[in-house]
Protein backbone atom coordinates (compact mmCIF):
# COMPACT_ATOMS: atom_id res chain seq x y z
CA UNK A 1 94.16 79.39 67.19
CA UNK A 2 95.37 77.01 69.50
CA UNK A 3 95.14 78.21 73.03
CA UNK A 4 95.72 76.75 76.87
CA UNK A 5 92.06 76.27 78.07
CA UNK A 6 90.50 78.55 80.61
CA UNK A 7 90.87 75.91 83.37
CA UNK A 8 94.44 76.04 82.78
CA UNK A 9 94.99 79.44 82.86
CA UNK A 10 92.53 80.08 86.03
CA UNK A 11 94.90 77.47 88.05
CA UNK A 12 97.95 79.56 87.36
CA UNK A 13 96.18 82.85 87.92
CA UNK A 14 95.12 81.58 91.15
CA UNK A 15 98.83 79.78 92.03
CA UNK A 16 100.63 83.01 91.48
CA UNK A 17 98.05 84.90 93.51
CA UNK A 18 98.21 82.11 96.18
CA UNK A 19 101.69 81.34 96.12
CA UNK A 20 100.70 78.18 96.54
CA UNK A 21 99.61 74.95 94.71
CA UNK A 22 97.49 73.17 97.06
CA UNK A 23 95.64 76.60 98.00
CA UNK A 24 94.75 77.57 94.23
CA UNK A 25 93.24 73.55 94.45
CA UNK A 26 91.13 74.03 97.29
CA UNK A 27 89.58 77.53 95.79
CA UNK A 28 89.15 75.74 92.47
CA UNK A 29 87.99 72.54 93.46
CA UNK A 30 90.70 70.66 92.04
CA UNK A 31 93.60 68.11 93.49
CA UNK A 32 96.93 69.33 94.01
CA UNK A 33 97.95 67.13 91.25
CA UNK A 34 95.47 68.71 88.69
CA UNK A 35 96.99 72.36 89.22
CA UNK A 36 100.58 71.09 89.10
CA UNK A 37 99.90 69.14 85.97
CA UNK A 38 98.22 71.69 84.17
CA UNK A 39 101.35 74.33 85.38
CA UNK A 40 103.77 71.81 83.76
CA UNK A 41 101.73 71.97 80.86
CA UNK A 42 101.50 75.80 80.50
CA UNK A 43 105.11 75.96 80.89
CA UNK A 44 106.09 73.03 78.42
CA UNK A 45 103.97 75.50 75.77
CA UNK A 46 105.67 78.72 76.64
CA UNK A 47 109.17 77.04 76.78
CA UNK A 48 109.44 78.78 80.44
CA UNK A 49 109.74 77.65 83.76
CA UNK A 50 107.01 79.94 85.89
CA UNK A 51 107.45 79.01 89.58
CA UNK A 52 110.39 78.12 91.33
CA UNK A 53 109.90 77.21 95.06
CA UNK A 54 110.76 79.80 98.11
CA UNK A 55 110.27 78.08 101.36
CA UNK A 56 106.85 77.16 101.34
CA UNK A 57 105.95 79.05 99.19
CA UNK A 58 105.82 79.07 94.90
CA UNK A 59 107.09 82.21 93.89
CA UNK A 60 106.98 83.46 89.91
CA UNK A 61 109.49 83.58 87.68
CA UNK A 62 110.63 86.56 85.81
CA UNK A 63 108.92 85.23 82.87
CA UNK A 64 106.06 84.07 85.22
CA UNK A 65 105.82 87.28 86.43
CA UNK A 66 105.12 88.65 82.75
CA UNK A 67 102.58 86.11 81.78
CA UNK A 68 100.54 86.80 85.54
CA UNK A 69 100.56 90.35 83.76
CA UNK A 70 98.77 89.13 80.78
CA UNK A 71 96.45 86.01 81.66
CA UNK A 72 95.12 88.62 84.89
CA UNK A 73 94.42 91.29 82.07
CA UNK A 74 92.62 88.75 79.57
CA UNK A 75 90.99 86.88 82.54
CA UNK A 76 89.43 90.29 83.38
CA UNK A 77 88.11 91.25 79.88
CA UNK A 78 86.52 87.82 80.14
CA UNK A 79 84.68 88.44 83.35
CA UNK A 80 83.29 91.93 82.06
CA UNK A 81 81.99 90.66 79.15
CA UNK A 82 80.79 87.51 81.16
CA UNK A 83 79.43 89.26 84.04
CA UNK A 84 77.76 86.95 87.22
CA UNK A 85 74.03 86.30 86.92
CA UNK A 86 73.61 85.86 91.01
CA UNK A 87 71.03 88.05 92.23
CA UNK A 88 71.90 90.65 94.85
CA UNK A 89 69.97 91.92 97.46
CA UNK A 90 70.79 95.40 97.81
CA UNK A 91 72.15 97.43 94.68
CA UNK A 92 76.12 96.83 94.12
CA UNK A 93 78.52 99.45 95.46
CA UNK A 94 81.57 99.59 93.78
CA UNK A 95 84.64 102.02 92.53
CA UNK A 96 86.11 101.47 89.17
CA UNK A 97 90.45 102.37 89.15
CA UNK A 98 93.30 102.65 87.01
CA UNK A 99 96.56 102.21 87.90
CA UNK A 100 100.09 102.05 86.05
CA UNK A 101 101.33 98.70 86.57
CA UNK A 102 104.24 99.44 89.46
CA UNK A 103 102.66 100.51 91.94
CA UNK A 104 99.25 97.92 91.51
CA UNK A 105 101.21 95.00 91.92
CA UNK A 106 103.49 96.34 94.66
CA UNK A 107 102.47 99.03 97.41
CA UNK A 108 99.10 99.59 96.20
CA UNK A 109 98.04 95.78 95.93
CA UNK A 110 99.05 95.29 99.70
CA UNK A 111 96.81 98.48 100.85
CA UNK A 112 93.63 97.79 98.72
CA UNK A 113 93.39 94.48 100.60
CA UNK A 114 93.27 95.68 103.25
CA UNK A 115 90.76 98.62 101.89
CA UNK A 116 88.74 95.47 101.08
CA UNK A 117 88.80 93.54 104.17
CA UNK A 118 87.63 96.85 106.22
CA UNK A 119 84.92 97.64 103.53
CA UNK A 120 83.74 94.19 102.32
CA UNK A 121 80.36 95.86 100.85
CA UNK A 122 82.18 98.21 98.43
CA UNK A 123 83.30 96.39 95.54
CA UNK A 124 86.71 97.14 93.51
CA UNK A 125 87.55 97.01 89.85
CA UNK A 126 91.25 97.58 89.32
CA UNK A 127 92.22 98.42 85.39
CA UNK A 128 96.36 97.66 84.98
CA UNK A 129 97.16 100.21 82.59
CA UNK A 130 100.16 102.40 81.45
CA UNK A 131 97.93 104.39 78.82
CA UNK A 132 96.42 107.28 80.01
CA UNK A 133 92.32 106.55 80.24
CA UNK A 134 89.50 108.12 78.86
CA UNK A 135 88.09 108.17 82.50
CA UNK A 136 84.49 109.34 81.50
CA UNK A 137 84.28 107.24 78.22
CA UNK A 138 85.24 104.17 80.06
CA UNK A 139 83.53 104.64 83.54
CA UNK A 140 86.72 105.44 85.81
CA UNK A 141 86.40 107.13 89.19
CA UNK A 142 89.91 106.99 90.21
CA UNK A 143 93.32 106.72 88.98
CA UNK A 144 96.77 106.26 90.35
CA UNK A 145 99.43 107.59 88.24
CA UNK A 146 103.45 108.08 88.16
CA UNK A 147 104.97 111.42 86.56
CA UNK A 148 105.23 114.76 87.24
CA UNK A 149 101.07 115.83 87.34
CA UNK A 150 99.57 118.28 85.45
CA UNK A 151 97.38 115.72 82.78
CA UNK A 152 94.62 117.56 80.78
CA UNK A 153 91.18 116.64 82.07
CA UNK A 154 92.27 115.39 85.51
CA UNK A 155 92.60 116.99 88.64
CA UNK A 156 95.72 115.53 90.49
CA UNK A 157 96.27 114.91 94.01
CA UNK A 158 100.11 114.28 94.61
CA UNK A 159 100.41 110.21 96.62
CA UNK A 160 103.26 110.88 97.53
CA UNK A 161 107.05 111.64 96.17
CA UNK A 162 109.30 108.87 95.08
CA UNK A 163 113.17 108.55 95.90
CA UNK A 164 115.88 106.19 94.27
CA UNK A 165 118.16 104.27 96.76
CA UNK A 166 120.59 101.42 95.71
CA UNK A 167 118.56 98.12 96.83
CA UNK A 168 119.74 94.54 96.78
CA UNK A 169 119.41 91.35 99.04
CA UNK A 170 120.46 90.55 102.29
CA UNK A 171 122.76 88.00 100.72
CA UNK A 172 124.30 90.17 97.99
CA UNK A 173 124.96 93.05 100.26
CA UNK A 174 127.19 90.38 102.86
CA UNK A 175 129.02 88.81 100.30
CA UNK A 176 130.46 91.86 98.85
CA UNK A 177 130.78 93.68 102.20
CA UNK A 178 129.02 96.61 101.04
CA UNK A 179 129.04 99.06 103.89
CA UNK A 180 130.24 102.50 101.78
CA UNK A 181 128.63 103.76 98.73
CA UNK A 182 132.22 103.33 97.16
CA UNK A 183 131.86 99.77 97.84
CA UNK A 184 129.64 99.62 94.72
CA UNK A 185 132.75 99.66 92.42
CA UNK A 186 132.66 96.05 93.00
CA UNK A 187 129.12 95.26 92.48
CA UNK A 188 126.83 94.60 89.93
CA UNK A 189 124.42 97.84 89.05
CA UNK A 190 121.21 96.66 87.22
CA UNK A 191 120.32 99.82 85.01
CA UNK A 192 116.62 100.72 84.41
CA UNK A 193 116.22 103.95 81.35
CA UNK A 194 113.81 105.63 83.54
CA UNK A 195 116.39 105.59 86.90
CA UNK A 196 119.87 106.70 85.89
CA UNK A 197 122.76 105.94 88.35
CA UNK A 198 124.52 109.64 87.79
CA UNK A 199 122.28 111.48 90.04
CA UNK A 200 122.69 109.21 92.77
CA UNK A 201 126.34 108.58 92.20
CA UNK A 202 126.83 112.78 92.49
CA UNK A 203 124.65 112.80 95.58
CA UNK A 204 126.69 110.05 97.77
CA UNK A 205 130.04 112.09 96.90
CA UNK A 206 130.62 109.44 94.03
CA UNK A 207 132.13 111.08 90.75
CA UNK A 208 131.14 108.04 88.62
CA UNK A 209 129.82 108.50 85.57
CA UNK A 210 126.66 106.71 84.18
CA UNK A 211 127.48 102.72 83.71
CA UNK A 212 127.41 101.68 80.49
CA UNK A 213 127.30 97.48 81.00
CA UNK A 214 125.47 95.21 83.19
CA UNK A 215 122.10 94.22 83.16
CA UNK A 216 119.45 96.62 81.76
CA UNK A 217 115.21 96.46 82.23
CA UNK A 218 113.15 98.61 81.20
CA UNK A 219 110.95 97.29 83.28
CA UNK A 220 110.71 98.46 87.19
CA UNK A 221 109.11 95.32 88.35
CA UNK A 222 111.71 93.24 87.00
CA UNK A 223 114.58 95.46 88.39
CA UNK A 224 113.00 94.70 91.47
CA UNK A 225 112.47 90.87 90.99
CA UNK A 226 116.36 90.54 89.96
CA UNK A 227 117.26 92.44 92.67
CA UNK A 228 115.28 89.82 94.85
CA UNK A 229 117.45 87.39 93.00
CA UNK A 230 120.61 88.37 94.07
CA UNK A 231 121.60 89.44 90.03
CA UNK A 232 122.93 92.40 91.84
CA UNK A 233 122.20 96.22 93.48
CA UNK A 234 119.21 98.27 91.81
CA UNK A 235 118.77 101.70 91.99
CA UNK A 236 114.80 100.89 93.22
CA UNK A 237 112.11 103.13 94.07
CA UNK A 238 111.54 102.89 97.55
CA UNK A 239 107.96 102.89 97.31
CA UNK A 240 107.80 100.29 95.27
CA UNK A 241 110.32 98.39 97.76
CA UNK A 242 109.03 99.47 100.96
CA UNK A 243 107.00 96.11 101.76
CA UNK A 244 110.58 93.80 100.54
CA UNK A 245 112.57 96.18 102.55
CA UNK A 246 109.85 96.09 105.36
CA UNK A 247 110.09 92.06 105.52
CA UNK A 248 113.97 92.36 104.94
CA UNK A 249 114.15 90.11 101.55
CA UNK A 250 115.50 93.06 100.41
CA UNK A 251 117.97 95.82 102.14
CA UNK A 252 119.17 99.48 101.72
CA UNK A 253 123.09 99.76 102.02
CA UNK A 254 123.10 103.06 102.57
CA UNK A 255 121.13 105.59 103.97
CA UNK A 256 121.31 108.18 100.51
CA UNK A 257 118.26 108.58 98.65
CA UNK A 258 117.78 111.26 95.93
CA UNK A 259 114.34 112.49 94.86
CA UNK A 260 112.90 111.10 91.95
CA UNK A 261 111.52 113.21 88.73
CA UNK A 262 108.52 111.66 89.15
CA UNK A 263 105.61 111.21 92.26
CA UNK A 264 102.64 109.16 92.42
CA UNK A 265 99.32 110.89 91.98
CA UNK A 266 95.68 110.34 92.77
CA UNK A 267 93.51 111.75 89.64
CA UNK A 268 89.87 111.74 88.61
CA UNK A 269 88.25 114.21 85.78
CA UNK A 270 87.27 117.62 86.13
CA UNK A 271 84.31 118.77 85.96
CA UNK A 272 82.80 115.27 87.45
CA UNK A 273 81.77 115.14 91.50
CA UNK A 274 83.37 111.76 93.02
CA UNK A 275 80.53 109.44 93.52
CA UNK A 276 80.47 109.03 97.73
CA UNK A 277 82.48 105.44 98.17
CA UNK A 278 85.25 107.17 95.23
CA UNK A 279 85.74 109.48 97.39
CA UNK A 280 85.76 107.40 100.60
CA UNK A 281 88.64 105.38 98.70
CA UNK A 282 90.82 108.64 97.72
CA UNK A 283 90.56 109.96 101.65
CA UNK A 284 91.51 106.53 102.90
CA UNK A 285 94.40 105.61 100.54
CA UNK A 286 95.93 109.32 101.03
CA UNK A 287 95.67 108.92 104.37
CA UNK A 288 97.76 105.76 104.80
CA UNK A 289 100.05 106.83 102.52
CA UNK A 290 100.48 109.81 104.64
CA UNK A 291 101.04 107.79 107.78
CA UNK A 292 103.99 105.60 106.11
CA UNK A 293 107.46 107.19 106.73
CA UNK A 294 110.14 106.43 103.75
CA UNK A 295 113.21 103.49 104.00
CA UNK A 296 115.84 106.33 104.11
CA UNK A 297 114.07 109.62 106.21
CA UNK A 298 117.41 111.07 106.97
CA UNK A 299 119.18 111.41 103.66
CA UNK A 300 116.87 112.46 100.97
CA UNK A 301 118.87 114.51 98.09
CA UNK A 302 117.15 116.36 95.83
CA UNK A 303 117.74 115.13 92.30
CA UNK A 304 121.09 116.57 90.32
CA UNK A 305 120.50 117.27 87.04
């Protein structure tokens, strides 16, 4: 088979990490040049473009996004089954978790580096996974999942709960003067399977039925992304928003959010005492997830069915 080299797909791991060219040089060692050229060359095989430029920033594509996804995943098979010879001087302390893709990449990725930077001697080994895990077969401690609990094997800890809220940019929002939730009949709605409209629609006093055209992902992360875009509003899950909302890239145009079927869970297998720094991990992530307060407080609707 003919595949990009490993140097090739390192500097684009470590751009879209960065954000940033001339930073994923300097970690690597190589010029500014080097990383560009072997970008253009990654994207001249997939037929894509991968970055576009924000500011000062590079920020992924859509289609970046999805092969960040893949190269991270194969780049971390690699490194297990190549594991560092350096010799440590006090036995390694480290926590092994799984977590469904949404949240790792959005409001969990944010916390655990921070986890990191407070415990720099405890070591973390994040599996991206939808499948449910073995968790004893394959050495998990912890696992954050979305759904409604209740998974043989696992004892579950509920995160927290989700809510859907329509989300789009700044931008969007202004040029179609969206200040009423009846203001949406002349928007865009991106549809996602997993986050009908209806519910939403019968909670803001709305008696729309479910659209039927305009864009569809089945894909959370990309609803998100093309809501980033301007593409048009998203019925989001705030907590996978909260840091875009936060930093105002992206905005809520009303203050109506209605509970989502599913929550975000901490598990770990029954039967099976969490090792000390596990444990350490599930206390501290509960806890700031406790301390965060939702994008709409005021005006969460309990799901219609």
């Amino acid at each position: 088979m003919s595949l990009p080299s490993l140097q090739t797909l390192r500097a684009f791991e470590a751009a879209a990490r960065l954000k940033s060219y001339s930073k994923a040089a300097e970690e690597l060692g190589l010029t500014h040049g080097a990383v560009s050229h072997r970008i253009r060359e990654l994207e001249q095989r997939q037929g894509v473009t991968l970055f576009k430029r924000a500011g000062n920033t590079m920020q992924l594509t859509p289609e970046g996004q999805q092969l960040e996804a893949q190269v991270r995943q194969g780049l971390s098979i690699l490194e297990q089954a190549f594991p560092s010879k350096r010799p440590s001087a006090k036995p390694s302390r480290h926590i092994v978790i799984a977590s469904v893709p949404s949240i790792a990449s959005t409001w969990l990725f944010q916390r655990m580096a921070q986890f990191r930077t407070e415990n720099p001697d405890i070591d973390i080994d994040l599996r991206v996974t939808e499948a449910l895990n073995d968790y004893r077969k394959e050495g998990i401690d912890i696992g954050v999942r979305l759904g409604r609990g209740g998974w043989p094997g696992l004892h579950a800890q509920k995160l927290f709960d989700e809510a859907l809220t329509p989300i789009c940019s700044p931008a969007y929002r202004d040029r179609l003067q969206l200040h009423t939730p009846a203001d949406l009949e002349r928007a865009m709605l991106m549809r996602n399977p997993w986050t009908p409209w209806a519910r939403w629609f019968s909670a803001a006093g709305l008696p729309w039925p479910e659209p039927t055209t305009g864009p569809k992902f089945d894909d959370a992360l990309l609803l998100l992304r093309a809501a980033l875009d301007g593409q048009g509003v998203a019925l989001g899950r705030q907590w996978l928003a909260v840091d875009e909302l936060r930093a105002g890239r992206l905005v809520t145009p009303f203050d109506i959010a209605v509970r989502d079927d599913f929550a975000y869970w901490l598990v770990w297998p029954t039967g099976k005492t969490l090792k000390p720094d596990a444990a350490f991990f599930r206390d501290w992530i509960d806890a700031k997830a406790a301390a965060e307060e939702p994008i709409c407080p005021m005006a969460v609707a309990e799901a219609v069915e």
